[in-house]
Protein backbone atom coordinates (compact mmCIF):
# COMPACT_ATOMS: atom_id res chain seq x y z
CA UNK A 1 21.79 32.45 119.53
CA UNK A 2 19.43 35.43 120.20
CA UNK A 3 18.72 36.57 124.04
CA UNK A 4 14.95 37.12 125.03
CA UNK A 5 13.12 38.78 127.54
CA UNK A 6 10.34 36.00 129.37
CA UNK A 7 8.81 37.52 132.43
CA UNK A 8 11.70 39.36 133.60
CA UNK A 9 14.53 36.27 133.14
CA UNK A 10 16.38 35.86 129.98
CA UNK A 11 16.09 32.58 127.85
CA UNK A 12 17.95 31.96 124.95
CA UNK A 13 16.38 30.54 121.85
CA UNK A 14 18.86 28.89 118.97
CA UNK A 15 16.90 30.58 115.52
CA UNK A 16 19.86 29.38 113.23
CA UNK A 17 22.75 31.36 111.58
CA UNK A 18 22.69 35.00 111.32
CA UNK A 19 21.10 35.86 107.69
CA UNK A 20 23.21 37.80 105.81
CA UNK A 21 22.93 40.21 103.41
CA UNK A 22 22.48 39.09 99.94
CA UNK A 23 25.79 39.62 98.34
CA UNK A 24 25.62 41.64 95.10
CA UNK A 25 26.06 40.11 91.99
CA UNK A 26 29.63 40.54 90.07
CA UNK A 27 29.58 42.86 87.25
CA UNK A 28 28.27 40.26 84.06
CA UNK A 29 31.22 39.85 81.97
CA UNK A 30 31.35 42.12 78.72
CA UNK A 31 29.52 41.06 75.84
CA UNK A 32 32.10 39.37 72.90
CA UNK A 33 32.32 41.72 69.80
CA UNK A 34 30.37 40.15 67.30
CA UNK A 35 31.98 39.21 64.43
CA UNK A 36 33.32 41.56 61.54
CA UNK A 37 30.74 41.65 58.75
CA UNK A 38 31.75 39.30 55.48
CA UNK A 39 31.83 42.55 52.56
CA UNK A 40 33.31 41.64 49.02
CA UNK A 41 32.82 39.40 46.43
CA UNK A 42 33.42 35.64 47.73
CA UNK A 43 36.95 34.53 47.27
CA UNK A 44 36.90 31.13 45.60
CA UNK A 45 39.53 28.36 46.32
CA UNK A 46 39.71 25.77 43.80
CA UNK A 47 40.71 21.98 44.88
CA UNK A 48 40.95 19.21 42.69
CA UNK A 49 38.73 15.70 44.06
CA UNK A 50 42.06 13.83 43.90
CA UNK A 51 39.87 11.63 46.47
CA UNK A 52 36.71 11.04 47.91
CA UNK A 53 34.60 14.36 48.62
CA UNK A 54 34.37 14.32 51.98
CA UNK A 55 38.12 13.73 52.50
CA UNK A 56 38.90 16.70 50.65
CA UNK A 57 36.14 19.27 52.86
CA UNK A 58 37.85 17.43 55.77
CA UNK A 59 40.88 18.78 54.41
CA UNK A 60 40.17 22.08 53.04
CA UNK A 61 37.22 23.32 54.95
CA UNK A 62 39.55 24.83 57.45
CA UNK A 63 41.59 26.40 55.27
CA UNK A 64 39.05 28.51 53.72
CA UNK A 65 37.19 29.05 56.85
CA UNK A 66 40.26 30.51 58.20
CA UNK A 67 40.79 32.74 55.13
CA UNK A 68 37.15 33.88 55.66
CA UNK A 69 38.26 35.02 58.85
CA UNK A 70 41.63 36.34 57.53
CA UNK A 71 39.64 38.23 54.77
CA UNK A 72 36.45 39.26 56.35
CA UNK A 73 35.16 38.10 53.21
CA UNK A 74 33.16 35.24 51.75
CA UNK A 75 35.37 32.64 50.97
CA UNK A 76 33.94 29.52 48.89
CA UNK A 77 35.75 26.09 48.61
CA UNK A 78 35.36 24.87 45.28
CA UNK A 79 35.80 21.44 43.59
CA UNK A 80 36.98 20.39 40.40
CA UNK A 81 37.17 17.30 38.11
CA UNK A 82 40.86 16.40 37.40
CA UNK A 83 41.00 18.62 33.98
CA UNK A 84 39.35 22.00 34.92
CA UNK A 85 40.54 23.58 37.38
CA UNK A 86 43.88 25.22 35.37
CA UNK A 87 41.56 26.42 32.66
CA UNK A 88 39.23 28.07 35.75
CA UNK A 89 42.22 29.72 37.66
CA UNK A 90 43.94 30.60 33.97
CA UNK A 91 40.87 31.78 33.02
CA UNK A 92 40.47 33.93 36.35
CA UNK A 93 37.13 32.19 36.78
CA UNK A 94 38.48 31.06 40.67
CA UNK A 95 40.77 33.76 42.44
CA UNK A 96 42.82 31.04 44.81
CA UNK A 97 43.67 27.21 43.87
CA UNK A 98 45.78 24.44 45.72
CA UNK A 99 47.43 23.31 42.45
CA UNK A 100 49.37 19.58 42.63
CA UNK A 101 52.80 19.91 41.24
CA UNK A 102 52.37 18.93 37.48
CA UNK A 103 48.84 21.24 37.25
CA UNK A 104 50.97 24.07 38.78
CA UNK A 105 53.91 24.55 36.20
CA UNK A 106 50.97 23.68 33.27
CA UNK A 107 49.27 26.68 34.37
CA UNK A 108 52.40 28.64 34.56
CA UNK A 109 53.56 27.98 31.35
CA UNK A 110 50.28 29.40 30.05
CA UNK A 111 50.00 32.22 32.78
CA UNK A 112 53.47 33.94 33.46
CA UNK A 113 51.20 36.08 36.04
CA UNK A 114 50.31 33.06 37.93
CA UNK A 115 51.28 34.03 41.59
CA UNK A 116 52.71 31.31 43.83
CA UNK A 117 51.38 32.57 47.31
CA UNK A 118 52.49 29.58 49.70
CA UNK A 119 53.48 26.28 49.45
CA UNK A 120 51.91 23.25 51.39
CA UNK A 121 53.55 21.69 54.23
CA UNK A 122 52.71 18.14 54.98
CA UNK A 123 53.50 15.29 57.05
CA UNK A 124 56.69 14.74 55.18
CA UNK A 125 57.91 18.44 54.86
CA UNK A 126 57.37 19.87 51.75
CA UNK A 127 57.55 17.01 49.44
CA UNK A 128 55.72 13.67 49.53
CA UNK A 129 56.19 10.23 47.45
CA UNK A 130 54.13 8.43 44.82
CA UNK A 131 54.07 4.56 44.81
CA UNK A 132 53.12 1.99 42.46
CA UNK A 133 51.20 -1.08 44.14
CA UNK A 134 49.99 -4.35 43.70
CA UNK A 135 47.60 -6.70 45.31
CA UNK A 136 49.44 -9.37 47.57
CA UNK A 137 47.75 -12.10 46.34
CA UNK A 138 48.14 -11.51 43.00
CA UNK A 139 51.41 -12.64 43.30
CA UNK A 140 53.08 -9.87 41.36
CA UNK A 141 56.35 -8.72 43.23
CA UNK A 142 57.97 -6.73 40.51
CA UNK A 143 57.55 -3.92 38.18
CA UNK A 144 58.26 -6.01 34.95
CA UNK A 145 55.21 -8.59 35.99
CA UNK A 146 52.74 -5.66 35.56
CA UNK A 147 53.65 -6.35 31.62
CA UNK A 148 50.73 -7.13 29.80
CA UNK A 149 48.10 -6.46 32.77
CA UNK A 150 45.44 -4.11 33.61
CA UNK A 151 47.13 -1.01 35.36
CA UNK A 152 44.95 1.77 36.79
CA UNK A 153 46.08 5.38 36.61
CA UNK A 154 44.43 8.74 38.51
CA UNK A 155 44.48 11.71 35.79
CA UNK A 156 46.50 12.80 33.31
CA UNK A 157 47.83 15.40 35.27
CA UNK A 158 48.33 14.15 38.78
CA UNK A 159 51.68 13.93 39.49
CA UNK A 160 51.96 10.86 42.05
CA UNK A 161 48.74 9.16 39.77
CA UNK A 162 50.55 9.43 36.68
CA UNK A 163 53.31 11.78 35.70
CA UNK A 164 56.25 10.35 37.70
CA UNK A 165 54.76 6.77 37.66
CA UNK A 166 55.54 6.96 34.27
CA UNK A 167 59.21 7.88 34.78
CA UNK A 168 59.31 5.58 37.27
CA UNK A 169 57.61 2.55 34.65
CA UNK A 170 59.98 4.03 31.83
CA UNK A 171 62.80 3.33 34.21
CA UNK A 172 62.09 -0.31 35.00
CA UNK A 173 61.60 -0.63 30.92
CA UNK A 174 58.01 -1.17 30.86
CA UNK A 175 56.03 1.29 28.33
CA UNK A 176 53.72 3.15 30.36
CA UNK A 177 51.22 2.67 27.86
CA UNK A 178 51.94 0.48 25.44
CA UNK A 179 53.01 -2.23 27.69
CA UNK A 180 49.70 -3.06 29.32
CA UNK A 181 46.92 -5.25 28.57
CA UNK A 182 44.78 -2.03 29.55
CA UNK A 183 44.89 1.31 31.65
CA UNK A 184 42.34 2.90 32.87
CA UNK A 185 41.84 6.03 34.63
CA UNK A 186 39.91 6.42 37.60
CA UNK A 187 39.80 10.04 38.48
CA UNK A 188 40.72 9.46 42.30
CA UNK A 189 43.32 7.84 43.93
CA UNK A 190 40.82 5.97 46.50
CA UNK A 191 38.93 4.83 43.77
CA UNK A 192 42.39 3.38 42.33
CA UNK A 193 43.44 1.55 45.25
CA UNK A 194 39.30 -0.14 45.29
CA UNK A 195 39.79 -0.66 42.02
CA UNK A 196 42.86 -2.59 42.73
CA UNK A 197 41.64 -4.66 45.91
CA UNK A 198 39.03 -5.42 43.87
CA UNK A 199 40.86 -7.55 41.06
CA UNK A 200 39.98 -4.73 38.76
CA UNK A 201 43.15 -3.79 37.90
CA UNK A 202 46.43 -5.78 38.52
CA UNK A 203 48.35 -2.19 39.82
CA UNK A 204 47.43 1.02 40.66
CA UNK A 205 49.48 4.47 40.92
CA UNK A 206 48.82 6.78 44.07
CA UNK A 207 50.62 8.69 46.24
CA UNK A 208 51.82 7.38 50.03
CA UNK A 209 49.44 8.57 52.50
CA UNK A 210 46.47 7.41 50.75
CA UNK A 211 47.34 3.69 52.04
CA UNK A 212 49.74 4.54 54.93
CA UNK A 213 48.17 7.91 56.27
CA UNK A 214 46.71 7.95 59.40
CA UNK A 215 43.04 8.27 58.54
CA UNK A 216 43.87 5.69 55.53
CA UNK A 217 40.00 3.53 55.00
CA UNK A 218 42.92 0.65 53.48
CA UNK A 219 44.43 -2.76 54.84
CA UNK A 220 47.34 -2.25 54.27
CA UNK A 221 48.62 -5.64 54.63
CA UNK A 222 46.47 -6.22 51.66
CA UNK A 223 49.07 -4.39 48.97
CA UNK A 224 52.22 -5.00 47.90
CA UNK A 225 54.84 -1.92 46.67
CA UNK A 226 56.29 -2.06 43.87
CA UNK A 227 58.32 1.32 43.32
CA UNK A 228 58.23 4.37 44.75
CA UNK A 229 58.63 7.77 43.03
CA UNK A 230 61.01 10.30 43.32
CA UNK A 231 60.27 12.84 46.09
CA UNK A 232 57.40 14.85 44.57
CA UNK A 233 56.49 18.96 45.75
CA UNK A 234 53.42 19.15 47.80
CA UNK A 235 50.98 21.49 46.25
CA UNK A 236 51.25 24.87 44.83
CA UNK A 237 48.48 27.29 46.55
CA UNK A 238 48.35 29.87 43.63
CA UNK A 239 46.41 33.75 43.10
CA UNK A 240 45.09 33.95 39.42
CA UNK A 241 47.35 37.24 37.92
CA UNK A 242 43.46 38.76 37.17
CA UNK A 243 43.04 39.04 41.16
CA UNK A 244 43.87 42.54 42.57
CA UNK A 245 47.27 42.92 44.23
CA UNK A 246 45.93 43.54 47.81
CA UNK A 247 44.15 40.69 47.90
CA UNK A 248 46.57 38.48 47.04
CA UNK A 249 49.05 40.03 49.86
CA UNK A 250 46.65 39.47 52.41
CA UNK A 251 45.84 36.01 51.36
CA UNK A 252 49.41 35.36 51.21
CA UNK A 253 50.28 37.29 54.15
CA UNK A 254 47.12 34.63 55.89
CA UNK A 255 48.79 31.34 54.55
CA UNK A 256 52.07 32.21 55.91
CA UNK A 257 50.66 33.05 59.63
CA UNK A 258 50.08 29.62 59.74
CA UNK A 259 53.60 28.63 60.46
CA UNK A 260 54.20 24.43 60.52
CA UNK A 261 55.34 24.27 63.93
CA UNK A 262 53.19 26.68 65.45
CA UNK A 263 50.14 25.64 67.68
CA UNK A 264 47.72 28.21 66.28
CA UNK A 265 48.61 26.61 63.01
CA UNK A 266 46.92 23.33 64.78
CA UNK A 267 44.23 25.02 66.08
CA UNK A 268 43.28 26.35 62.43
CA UNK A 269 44.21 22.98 60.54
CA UNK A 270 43.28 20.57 63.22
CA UNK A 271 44.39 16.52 62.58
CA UNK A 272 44.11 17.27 58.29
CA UNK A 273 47.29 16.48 56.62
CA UNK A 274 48.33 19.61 55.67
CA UNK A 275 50.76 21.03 58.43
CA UNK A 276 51.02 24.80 57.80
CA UNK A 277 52.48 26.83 54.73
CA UNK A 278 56.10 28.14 53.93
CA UNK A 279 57.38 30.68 51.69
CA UNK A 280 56.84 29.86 47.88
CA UNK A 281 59.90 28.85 45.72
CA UNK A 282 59.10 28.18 42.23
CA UNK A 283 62.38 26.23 42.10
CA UNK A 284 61.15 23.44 44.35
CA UNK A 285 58.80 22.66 40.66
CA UNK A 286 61.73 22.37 38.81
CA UNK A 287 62.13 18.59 39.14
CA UNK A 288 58.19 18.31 38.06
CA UNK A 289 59.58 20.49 34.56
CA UNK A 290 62.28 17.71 34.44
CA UNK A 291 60.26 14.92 34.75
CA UNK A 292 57.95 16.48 32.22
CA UNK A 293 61.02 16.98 29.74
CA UNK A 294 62.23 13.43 29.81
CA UNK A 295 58.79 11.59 29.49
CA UNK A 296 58.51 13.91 26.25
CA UNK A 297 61.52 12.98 24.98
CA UNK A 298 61.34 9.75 25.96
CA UNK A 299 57.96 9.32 24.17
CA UNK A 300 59.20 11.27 21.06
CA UNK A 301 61.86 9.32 20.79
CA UNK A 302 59.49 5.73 20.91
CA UNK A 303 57.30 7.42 17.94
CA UNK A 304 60.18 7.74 15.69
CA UNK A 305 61.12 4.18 15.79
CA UNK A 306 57.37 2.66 15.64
């Protein structure tokens, strides 16, 4: 309300709120750093396609974009057919390789240097469990009916697709290759378990969380297990002896940061199976060399009385 002079008297006129000053902008907020600049040769990490290839960027994208970060270096994720990645990180061809249990103790037989940086932890700790399944309506509820039919292995060298089935076949007294009809080998455990709902094969070798994981693409309902596997090692995240000592801390040093129960470790991983890393033990691989000695024997044994 402002007061004015009119011919001598006062009036009062209402001209709205008192204006006030234009307050002064805060102070912008500091510009972020930008990044660290990638230097160095790119740091390649080796996977095997144990499954379809956008399930395994889903599940190792974050790990090497994470060791990018670690690094400040390039950091390339890198994917192999079943049989070449050991010769690659052997070779020194790929500096860092997730390496399933059976690959792992191949390629340290041949490469004493082999460094085990980390160990994966999943879901199920640090071990998981290979199964051998059947369709439901196939009617087969047994090990001994898969005698005589089609069966449908991964690789020879994936330890849930093939090495310890084979124990576990051995065991029930079926030949694991002489006692089908025919095997075949599929190169991915998803492509086993289509196979298998497709009447393509009458059972199928895989590991666990391929059907019963939480992002599983499978019915379920529509499979039948038949045996289950001794507990198997999750895989073996491995430094090729040719790469230089202070890269291999760090990347080590990176791996382990990412603790299982910690919630930056979810931050970094996101909803991927993997869980976070723990300290390597070469020991927890000696049930793998076991496994490996008896199917040898076992086998060596069969071609001395044929």
């Amino acid at each position: 309300v402002v007061a004015l002079a009119i011919g001598g008297g006062l009036a009062t006129a209402f001209l709205g709120p008192r204006a006030q000053p234009a307050a002064e902008d805060p102070d912008p907020p500091p510009a972020e750093d930008p990044p660290p600049a990638l230097t160095g040769a790119p740091v390649r990490v080796g996977v095997v396609e144990y499954a379809d290839e956008e399930y395994i960027h889903e599940q190792f994208d974050p790990v090497a974009d994470y060791l990018r970060d670690a690094l400040h270096r390039p950091v390339e994720l890198v994917t192999f057919q079943p049989h070449d990645i050991v010769d690659d990180v052997v070779n020194g061809e790929i500096e860092v390789a997730a390496l399933s249990p059976y690959r792992y103790v191949t390629a340290k037989d041949r490469d004493a240097g082999l460094r085990l940086l980390a160990i994966g932890y999943g879901r199920g700790g640090t071990t998981y469990e290979g199964m051998i399944v059947s369709r439901v309506d196939s009617g087969i509820q047994q090990l001994s009916e898969l005698e005589g039919r089609t069966f449908c292995y991964v690789d020879s060298e994936s330890s849930s697709g093939y090495i310890y089935p084979r124990a576990l076949l051995r065991a029930a007294g079926i030949h694991p290759d002489h006692g089908f009809r025919t095997t075949r080998f599929t190169r991915d455990h998803s492509t086993s378990l289509r196979l298998l709902s497709q009447g393509l094969c009458d059972g199928a070798a895989v590991y666990r969380a391929i059907l019963f994981g939480e992002d599983s693409e499978f019915d379920q309902a529509q499979f039948r297990i038949l045996g289950s596997t001794a507990r198997i090692p999750n895989d073996a995240y491995v430094a090729s002896s040719q790469l230089d000592e202070v890269t291999v801390l760090a990347i080590s040093d990176a791996l382990l940061a990412l603790e299982p129960t910690a919630a930056r470790t979810r931050e970094v991983l996101g909803d991927t199976d993997l869980r976070g890393f723990v300290a390597p033990d070469d020991a927890l691989y000696d049930g793998v060399r076991e496994i490996r000695e008896y199917l040898a024997a076992d086998e060596a044994e069969t071609a001395d009385d044929e």
